[in-house]
PDB file of N, CA and C in Angstrom:
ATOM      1  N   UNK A   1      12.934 -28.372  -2.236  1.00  0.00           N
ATOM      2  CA  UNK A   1      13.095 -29.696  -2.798  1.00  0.00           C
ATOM      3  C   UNK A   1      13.051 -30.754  -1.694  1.00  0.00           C
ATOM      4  N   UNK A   2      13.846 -30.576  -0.252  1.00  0.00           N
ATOM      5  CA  UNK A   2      13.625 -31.268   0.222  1.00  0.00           C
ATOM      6  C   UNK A   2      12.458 -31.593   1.319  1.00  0.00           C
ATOM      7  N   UNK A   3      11.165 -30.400   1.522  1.00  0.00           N
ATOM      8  CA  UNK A   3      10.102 -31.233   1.881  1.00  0.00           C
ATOM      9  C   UNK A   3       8.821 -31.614   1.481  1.00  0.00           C
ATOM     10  N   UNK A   4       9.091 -31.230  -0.290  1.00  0.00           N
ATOM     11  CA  UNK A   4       8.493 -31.211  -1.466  1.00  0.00           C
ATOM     12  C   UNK A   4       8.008 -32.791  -1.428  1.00  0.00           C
ATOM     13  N   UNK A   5       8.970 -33.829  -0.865  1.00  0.00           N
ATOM     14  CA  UNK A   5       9.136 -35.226  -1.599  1.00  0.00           C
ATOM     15  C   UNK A   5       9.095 -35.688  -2.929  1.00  0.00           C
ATOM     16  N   UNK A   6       8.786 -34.633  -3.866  1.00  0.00           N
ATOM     17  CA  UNK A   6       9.083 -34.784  -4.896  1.00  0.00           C
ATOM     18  C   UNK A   6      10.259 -35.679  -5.502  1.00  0.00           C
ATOM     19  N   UNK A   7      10.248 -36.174  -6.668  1.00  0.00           N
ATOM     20  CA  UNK A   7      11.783 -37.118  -6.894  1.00  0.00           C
ATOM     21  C   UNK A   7      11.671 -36.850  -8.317  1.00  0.00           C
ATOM     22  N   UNK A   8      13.410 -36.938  -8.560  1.00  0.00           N
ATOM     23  CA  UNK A   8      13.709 -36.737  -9.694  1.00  0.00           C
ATOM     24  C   UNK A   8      13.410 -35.399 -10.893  1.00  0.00           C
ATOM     25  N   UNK A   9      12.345 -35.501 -11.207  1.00  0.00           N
ATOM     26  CA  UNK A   9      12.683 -34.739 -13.064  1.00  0.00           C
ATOM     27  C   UNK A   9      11.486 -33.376 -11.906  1.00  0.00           C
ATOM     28  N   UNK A  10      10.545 -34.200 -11.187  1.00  0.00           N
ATOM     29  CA  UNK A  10       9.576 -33.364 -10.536  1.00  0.00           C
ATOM     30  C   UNK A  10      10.017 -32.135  -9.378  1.00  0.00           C
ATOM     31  N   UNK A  11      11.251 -32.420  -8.638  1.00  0.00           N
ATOM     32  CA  UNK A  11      11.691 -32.125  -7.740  1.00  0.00           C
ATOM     33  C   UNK A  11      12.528 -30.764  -8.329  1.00  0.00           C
ATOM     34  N   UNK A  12      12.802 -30.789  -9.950  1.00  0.00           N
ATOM     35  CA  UNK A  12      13.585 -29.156 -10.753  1.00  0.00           C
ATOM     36  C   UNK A  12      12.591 -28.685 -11.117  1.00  0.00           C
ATOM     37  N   UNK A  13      11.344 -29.546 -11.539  1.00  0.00           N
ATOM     38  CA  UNK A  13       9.991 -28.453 -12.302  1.00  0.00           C
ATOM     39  C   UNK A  13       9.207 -27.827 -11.473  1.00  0.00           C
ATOM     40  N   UNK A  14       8.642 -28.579 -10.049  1.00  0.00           N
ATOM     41  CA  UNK A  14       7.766 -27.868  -9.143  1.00  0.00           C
ATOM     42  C   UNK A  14       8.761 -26.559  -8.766  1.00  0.00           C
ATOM     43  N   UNK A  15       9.489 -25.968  -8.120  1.00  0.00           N
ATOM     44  CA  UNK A  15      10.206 -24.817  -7.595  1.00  0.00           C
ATOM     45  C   UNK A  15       9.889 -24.179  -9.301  1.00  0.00           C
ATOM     46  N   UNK A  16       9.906 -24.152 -10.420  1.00  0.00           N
ATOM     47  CA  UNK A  16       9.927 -23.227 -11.387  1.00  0.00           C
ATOM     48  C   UNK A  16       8.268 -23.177 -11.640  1.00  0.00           C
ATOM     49  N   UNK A  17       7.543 -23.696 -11.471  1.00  0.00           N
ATOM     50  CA  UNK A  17       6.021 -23.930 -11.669  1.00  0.00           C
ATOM     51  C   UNK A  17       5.705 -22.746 -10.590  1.00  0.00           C
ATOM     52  N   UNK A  18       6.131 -23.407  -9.205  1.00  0.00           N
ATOM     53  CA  UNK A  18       5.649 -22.491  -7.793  1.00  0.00           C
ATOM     54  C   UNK A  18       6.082 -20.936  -8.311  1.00  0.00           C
ATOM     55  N   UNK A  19       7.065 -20.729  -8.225  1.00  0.00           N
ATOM     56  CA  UNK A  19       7.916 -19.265  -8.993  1.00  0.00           C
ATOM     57  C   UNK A  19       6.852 -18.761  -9.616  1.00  0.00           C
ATOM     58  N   UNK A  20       6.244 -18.849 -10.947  1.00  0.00           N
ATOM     59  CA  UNK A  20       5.742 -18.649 -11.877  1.00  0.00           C
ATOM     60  C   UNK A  20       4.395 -18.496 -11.610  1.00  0.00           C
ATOM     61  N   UNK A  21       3.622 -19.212 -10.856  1.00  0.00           N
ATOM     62  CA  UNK A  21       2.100 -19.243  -9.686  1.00  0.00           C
ATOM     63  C   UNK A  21       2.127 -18.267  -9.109  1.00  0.00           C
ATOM     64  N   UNK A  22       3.484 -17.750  -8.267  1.00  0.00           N
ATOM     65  CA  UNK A  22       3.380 -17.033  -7.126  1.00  0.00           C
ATOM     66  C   UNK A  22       3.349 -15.446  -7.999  1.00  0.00           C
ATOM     67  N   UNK A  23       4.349 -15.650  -8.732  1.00  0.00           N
ATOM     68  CA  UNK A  23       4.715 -14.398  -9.835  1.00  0.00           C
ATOM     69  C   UNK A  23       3.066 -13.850 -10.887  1.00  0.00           C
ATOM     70  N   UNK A  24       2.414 -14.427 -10.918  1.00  0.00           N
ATOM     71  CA  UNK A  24       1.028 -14.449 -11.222  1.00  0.00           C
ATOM     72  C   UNK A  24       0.348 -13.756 -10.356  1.00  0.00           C
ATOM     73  N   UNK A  25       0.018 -14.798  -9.394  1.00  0.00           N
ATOM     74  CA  UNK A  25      -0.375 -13.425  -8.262  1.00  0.00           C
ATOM     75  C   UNK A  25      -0.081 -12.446  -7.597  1.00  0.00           C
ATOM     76  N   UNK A  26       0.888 -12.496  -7.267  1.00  0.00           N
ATOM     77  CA  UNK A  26       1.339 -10.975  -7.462  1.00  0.00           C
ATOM     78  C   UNK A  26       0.908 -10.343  -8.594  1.00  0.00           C
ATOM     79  N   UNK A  27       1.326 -10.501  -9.315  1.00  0.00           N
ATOM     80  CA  UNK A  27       1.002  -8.749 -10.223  1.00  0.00           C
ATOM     81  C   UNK A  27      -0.773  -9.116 -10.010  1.00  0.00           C
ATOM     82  N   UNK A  28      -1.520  -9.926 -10.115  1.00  0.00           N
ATOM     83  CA  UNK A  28      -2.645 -10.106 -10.364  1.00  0.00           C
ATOM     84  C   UNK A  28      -2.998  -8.769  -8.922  1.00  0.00           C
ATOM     85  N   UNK A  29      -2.937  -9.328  -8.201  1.00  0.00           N
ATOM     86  CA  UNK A  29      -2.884  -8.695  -6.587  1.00  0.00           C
ATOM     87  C   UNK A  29      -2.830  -7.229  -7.237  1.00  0.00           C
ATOM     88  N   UNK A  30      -1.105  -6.925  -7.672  1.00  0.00           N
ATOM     89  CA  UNK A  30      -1.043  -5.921  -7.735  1.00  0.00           C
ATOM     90  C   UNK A  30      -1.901  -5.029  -8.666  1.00  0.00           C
ATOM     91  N   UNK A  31      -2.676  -5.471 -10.028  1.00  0.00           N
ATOM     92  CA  UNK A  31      -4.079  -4.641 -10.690  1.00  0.00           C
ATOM     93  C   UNK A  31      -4.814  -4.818  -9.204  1.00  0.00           C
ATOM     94  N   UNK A  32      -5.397  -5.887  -9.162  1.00  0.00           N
ATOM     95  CA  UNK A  32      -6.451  -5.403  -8.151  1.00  0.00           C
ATOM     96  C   UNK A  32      -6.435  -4.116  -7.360  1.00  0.00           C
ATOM     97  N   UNK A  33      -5.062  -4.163  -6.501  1.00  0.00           N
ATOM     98  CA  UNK A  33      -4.855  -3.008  -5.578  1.00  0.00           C
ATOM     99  C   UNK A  33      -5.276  -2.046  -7.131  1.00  0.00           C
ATOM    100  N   UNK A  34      -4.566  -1.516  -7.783  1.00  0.00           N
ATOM    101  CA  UNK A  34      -4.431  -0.335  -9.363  1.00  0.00           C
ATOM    102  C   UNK A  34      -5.770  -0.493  -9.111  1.00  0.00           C
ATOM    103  N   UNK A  35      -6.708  -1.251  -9.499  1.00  0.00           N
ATOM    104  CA  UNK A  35      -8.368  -1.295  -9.888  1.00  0.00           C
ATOM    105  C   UNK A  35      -9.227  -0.382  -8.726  1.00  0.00           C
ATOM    106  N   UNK A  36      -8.712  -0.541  -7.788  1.00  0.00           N
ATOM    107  CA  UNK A  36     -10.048  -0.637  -6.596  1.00  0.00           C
ATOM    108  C   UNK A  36      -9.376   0.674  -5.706  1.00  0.00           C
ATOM    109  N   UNK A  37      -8.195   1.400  -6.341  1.00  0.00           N
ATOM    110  CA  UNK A  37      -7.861   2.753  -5.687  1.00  0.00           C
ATOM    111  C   UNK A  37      -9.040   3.607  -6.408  1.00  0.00           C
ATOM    112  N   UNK A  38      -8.481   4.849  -6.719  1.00  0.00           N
ATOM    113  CA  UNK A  38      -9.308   5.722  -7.259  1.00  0.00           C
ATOM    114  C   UNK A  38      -8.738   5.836  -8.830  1.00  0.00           C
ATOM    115  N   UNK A  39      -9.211   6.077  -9.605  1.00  0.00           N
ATOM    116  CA  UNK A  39      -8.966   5.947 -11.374  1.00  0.00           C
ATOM    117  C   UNK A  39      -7.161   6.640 -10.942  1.00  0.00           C
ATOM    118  N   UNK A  40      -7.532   7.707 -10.871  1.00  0.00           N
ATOM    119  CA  UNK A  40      -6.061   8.523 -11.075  1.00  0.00           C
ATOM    120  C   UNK A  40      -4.809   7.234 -10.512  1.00  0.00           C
ATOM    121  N   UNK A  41      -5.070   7.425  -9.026  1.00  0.00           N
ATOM    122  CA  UNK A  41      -4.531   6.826  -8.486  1.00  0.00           C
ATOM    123  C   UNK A  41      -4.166   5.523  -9.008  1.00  0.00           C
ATOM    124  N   UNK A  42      -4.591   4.293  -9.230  1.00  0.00           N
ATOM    125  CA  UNK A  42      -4.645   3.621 -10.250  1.00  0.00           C
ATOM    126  C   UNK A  42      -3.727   3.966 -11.391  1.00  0.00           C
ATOM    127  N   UNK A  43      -4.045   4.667 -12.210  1.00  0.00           N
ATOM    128  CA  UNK A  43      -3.353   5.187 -13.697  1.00  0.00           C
ATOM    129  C   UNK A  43      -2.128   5.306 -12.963  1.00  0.00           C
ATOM    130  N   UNK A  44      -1.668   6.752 -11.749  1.00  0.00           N
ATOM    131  CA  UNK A  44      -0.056   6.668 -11.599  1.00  0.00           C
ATOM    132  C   UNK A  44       0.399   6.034 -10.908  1.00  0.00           C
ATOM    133  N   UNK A  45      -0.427   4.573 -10.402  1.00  0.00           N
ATOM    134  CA  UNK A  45       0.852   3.729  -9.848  1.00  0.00           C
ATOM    135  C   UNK A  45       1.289   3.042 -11.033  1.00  0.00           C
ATOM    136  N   UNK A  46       0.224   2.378 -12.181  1.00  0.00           N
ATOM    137  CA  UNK A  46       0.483   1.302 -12.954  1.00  0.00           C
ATOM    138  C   UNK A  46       1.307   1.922 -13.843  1.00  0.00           C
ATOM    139  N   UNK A  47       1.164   3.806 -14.189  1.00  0.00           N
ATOM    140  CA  UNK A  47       1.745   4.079 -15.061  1.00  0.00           C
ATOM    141  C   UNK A  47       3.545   4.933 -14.590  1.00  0.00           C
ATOM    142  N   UNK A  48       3.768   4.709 -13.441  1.00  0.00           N
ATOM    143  CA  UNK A  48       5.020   4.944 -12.667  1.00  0.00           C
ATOM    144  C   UNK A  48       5.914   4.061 -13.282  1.00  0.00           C
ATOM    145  N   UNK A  49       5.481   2.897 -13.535  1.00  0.00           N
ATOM    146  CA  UNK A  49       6.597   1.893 -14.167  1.00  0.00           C
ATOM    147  C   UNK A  49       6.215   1.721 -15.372  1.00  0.00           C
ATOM    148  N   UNK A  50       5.752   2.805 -15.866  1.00  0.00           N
ATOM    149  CA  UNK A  50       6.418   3.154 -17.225  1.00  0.00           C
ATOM    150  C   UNK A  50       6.323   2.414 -18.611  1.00  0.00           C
ATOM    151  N   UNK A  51       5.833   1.332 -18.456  1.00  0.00           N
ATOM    152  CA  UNK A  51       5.797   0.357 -19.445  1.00  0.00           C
ATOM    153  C   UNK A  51       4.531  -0.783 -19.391  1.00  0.00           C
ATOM    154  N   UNK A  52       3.611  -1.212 -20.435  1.00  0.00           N
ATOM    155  CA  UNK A  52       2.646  -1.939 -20.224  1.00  0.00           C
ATOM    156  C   UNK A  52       2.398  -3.068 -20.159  1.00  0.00           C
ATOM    157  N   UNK A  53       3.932  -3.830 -21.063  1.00  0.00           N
ATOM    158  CA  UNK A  53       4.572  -4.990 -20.680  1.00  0.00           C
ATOM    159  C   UNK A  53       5.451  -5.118 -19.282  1.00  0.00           C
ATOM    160  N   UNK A  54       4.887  -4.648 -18.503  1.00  0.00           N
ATOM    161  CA  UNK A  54       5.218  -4.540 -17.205  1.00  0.00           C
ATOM    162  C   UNK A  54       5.622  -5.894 -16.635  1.00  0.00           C
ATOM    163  N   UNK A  55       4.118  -6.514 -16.091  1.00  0.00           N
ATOM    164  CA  UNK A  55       3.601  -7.808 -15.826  1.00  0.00           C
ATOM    165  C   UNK A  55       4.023  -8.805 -16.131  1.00  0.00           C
ATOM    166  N   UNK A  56       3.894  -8.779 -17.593  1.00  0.00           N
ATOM    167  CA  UNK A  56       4.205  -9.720 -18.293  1.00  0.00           C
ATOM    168  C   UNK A  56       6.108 -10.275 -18.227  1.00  0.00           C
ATOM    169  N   UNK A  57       6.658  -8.791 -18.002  1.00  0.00           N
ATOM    170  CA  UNK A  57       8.417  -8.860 -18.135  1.00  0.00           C
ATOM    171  C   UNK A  57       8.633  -9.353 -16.596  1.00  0.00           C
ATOM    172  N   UNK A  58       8.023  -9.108 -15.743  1.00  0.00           N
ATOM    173  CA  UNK A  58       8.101  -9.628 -14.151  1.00  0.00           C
ATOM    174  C   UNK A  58       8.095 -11.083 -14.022  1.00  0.00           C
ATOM    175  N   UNK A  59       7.144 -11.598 -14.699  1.00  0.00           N
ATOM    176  CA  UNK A  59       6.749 -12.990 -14.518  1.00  0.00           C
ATOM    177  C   UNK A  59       7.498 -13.791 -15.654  1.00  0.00           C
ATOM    178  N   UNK A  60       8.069 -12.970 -16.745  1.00  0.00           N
ATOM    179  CA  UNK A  60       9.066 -13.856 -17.610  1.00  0.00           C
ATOM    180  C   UNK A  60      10.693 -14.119 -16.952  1.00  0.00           C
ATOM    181  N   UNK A  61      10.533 -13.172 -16.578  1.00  0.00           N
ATOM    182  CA  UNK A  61      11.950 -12.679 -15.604  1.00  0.00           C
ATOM    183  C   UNK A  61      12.048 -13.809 -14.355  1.00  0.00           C
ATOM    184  N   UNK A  62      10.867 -13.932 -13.511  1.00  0.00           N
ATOM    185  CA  UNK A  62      10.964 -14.717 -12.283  1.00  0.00           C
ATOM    186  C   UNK A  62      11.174 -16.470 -13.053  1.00  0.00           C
ATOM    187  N   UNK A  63      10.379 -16.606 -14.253  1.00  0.00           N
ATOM    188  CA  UNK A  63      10.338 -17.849 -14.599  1.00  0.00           C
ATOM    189  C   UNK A  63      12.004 -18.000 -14.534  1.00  0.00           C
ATOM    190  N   UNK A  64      12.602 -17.166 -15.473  1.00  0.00           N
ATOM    191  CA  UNK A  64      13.698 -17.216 -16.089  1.00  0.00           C
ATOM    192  C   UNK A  64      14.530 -17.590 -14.880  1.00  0.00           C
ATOM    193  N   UNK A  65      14.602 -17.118 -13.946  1.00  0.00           N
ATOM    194  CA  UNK A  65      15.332 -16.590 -12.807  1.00  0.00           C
ATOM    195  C   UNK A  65      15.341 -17.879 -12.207  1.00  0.00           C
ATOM    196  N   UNK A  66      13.974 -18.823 -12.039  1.00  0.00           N
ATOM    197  CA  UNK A  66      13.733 -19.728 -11.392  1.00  0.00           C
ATOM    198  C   UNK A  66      14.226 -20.882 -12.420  1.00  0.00           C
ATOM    199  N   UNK A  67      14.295 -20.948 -13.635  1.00  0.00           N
ATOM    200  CA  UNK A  67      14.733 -21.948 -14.349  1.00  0.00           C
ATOM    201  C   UNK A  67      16.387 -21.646 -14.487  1.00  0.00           C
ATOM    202  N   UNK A  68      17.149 -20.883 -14.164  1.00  0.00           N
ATOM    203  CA  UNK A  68      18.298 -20.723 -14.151  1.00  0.00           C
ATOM    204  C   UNK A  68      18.778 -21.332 -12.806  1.00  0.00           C
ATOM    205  N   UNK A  69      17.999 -21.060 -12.122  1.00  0.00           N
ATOM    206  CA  UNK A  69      18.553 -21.625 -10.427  1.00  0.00           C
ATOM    207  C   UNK A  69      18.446 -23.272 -10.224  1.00  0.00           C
ATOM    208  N   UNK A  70      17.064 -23.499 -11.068  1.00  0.00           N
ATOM    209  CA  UNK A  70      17.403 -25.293 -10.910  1.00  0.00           C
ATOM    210  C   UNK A  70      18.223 -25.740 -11.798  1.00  0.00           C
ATOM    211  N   UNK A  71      18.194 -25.320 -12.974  1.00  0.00           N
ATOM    212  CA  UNK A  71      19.334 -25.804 -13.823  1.00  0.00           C
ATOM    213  C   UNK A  71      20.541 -25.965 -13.236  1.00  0.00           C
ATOM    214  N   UNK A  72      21.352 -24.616 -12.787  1.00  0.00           N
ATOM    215  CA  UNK A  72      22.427 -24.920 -11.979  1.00  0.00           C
ATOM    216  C   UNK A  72      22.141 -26.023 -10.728  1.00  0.00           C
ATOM    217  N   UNK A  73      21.346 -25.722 -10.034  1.00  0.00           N
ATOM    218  CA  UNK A  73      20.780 -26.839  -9.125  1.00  0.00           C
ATOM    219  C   UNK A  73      21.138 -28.414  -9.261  1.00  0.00           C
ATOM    220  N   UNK A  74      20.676 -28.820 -10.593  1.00  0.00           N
ATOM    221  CA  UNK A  74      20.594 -29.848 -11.395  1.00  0.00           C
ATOM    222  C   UNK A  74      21.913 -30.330 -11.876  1.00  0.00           C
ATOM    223  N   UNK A  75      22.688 -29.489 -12.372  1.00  0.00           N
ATOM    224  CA  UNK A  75      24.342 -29.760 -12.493  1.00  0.00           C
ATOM    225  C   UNK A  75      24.502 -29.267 -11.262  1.00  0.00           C
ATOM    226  N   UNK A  76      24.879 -28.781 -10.270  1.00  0.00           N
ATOM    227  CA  UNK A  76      25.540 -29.249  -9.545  1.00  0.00           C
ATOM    228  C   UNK A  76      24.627 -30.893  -9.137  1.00  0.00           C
ATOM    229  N   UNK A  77      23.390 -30.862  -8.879  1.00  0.00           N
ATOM    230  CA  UNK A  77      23.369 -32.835  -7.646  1.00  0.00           C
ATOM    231  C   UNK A  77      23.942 -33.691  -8.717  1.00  0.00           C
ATOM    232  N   UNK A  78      23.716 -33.178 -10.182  1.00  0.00           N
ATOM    233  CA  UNK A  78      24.588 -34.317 -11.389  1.00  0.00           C
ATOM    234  C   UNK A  78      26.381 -34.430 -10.847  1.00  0.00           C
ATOM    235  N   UNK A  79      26.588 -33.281 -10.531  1.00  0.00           N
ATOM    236  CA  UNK A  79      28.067 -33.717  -9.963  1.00  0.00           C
ATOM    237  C   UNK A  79      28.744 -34.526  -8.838  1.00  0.00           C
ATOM    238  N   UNK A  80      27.690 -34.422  -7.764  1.00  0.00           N
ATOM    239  CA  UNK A  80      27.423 -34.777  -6.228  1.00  0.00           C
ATOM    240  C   UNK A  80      27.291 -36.008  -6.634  1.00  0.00           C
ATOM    241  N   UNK A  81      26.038 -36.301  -7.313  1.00  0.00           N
ATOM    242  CA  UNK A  81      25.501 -37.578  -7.125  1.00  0.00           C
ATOM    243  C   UNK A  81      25.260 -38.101  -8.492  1.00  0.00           C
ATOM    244  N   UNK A  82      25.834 -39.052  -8.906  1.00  0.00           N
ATOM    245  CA  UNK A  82      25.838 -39.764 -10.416  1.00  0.00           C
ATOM    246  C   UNK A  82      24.101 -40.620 -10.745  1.00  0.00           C
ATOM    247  N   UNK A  83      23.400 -40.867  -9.196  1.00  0.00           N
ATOM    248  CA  UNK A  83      22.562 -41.381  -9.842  1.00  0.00           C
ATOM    249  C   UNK A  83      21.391 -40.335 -10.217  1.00  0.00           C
ATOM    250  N   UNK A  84      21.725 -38.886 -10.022  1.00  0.00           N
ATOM    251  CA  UNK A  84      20.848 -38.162 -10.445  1.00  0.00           C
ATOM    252  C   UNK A  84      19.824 -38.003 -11.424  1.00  0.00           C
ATOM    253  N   UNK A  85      20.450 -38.223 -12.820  1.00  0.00           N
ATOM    254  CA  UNK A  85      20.121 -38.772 -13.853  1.00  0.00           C
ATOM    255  C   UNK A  85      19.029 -39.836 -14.383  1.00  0.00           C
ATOM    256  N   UNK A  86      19.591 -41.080 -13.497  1.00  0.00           N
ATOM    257  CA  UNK A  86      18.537 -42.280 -13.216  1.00  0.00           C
ATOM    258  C   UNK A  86      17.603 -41.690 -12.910  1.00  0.00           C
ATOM    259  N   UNK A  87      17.205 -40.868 -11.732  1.00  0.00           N
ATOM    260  CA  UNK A  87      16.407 -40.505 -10.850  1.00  0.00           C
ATOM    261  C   UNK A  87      15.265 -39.706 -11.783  1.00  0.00           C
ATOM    262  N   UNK A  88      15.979 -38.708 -12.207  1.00  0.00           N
ATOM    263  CA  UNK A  88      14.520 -38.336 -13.642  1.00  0.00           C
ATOM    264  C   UNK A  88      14.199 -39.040 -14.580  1.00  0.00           C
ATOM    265  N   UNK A  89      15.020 -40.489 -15.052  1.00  0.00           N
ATOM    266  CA  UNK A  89      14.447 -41.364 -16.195  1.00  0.00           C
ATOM    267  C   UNK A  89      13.111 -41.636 -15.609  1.00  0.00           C
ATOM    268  N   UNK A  90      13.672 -42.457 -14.489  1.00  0.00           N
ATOM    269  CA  UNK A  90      12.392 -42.869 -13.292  1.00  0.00           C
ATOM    270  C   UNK A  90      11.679 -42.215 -13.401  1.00  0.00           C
ATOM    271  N   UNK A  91      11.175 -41.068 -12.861  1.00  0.00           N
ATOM    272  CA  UNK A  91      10.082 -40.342 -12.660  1.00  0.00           C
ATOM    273  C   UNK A  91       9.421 -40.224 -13.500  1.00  0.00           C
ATOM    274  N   UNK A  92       9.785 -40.110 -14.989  1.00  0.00           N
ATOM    275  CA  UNK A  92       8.783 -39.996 -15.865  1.00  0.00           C
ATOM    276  C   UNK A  92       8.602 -40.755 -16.724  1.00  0.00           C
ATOM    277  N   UNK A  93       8.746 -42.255 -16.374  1.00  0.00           N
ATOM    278  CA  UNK A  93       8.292 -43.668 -16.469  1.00  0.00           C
ATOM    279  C   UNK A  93       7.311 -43.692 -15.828  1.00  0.00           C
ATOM    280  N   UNK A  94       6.248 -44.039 -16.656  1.00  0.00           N
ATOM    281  CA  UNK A  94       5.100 -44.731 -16.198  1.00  0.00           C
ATOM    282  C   UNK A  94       4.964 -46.456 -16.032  1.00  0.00           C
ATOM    283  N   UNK A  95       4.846 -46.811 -14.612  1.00  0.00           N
ATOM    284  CA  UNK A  95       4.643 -47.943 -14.317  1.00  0.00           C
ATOM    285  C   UNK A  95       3.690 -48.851 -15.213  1.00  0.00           C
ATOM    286  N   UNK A  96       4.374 -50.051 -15.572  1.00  0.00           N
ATOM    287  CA  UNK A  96       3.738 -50.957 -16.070  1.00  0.00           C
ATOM    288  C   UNK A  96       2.111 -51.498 -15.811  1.00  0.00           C
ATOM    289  N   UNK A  97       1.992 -51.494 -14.303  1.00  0.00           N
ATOM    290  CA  UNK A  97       0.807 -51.485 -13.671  1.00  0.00           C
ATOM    291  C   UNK A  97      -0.092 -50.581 -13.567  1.00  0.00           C
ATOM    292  N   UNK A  98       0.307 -49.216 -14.342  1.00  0.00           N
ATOM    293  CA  UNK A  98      -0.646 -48.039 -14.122  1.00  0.00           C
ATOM    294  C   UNK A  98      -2.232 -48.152 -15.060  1.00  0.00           C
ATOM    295  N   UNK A  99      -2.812 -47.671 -14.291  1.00  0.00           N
ATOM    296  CA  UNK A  99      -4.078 -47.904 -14.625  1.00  0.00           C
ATOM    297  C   UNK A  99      -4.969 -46.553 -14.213  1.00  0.00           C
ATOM    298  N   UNK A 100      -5.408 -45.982 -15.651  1.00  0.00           N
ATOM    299  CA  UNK A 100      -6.212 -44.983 -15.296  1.00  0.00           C
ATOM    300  C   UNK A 100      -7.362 -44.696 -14.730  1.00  0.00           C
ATOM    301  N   UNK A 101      -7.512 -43.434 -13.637  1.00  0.00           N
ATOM    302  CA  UNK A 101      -8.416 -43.664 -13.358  1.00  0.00           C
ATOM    303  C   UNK A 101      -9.848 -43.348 -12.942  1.00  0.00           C
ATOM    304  N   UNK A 102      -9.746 -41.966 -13.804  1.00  0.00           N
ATOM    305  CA  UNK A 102     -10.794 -40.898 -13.499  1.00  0.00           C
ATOM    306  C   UNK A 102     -11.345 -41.007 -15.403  1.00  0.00           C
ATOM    307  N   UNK A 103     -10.171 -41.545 -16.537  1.00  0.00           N
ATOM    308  CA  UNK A 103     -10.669 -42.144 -17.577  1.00  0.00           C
ATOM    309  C   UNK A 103     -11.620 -42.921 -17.878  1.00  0.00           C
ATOM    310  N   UNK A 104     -11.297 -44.141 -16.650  1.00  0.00           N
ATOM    311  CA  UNK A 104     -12.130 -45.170 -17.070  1.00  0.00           C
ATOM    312  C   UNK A 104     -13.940 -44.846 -16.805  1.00  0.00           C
ATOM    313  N   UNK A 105     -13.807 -44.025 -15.085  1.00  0.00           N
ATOM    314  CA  UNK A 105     -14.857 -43.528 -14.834  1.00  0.00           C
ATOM    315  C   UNK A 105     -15.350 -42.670 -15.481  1.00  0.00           C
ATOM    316  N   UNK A 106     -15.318 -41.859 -16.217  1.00  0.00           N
ATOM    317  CA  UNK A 106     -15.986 -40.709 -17.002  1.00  0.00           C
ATOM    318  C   UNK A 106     -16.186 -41.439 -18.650  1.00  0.00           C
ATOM    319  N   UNK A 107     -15.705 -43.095 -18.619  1.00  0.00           N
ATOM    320  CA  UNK A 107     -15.998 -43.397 -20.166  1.00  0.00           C
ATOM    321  C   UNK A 107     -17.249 -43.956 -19.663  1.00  0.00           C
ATOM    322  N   UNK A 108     -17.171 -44.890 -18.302  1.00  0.00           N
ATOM    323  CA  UNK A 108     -18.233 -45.789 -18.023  1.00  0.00           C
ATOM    324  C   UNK A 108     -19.159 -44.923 -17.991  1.00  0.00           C
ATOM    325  N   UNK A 109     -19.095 -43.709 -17.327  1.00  0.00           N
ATOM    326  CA  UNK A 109     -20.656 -43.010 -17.250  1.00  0.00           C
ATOM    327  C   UNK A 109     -21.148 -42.570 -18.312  1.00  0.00           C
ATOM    328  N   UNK A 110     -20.539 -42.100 -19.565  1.00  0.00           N
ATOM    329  CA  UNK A 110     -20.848 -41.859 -20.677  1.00  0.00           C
ATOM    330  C   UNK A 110     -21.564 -42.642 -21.142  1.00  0.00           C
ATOM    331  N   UNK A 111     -20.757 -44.074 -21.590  1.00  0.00           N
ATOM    332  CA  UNK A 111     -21.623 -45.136 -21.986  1.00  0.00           C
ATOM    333  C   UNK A 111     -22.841 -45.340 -21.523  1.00  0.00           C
ATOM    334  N   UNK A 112     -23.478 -45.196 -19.914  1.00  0.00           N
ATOM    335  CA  UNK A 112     -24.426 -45.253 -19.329  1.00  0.00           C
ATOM    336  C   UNK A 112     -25.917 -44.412 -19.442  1.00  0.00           C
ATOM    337  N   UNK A 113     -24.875 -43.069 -19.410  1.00  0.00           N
ATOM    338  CA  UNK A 113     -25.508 -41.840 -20.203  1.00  0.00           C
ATOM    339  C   UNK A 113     -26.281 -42.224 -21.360  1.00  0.00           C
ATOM    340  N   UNK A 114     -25.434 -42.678 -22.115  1.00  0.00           N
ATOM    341  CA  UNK A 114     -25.995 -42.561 -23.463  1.00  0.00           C
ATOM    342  C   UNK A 114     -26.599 -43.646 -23.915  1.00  0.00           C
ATOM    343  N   UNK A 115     -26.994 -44.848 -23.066  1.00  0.00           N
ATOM    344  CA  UNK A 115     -27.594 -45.812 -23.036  1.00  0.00           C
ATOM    345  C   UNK A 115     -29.034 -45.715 -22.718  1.00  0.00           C
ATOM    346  N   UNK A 116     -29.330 -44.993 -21.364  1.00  0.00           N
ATOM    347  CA  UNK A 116     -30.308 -44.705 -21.181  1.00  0.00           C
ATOM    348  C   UNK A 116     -30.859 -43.364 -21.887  1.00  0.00           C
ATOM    349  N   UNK A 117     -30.443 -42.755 -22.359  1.00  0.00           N
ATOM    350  CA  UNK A 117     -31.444 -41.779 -23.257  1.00  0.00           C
ATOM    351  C   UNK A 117     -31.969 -42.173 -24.796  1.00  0.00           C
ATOM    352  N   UNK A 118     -33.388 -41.506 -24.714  1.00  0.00           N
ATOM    353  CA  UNK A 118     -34.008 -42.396 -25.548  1.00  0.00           C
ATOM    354  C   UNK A 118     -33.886 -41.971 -27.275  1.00  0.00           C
TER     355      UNK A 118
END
């Protein structure tokens, strides 16, 4: 969190996002290695653990694990620090001045697009 610079509501979701990325590749990693041994070999590592919701219980588990840790995280800086709170309204306020901007470009070229074809 702290060389994230992240602020506020962003600073509890990135650490459970990262968790959940990393927890992905891994197991991903880990078929590959299963894939590219030899069949058998392959079959008794993936099938050593016994279960085919394997993967899937690893990476629900790490989410879980990782959303339990900022939560507490989160009550405790709510206790520390009262403006905690403020701090995620903020963040996911969008500035008055915001102005989109990969929108505007992909409408203008459209329009352009479709101007010049006959």
């Amino acid at each position: 969190m702290r060389i994230s610079r992240a602020k506020g509501f962003w600073n509890y979701y990135l650490p459970i996002e990262l968790t959940l990325a990393f927890s992905a590749i891994y197991e991903i990693i880990e078929w590959l290695a299963a894939v590219t041994v030899s069949p058998e070999a392959g079959l008794a590592f993936l099938g050593a653990q016994g279960d085919v919701w394997d993967a899937q219980k690893d990476m629900g588990l790490a989410g879980l694990g990782a959303l339990l840790a900022m939560a507490i995280t989160f009550a405790v800086a709510m206790t520390v620090d009262h403006g905690t709170w403020g701090a995620v309204r903020e963040s996911l306020r969008i500035p008055d001045d915001d102005r989109p901007i990969g929108e505007d470009q992909i409408l203008d070229w459209w329009r352009r697009r479709r101007a010049t074809r006959p």
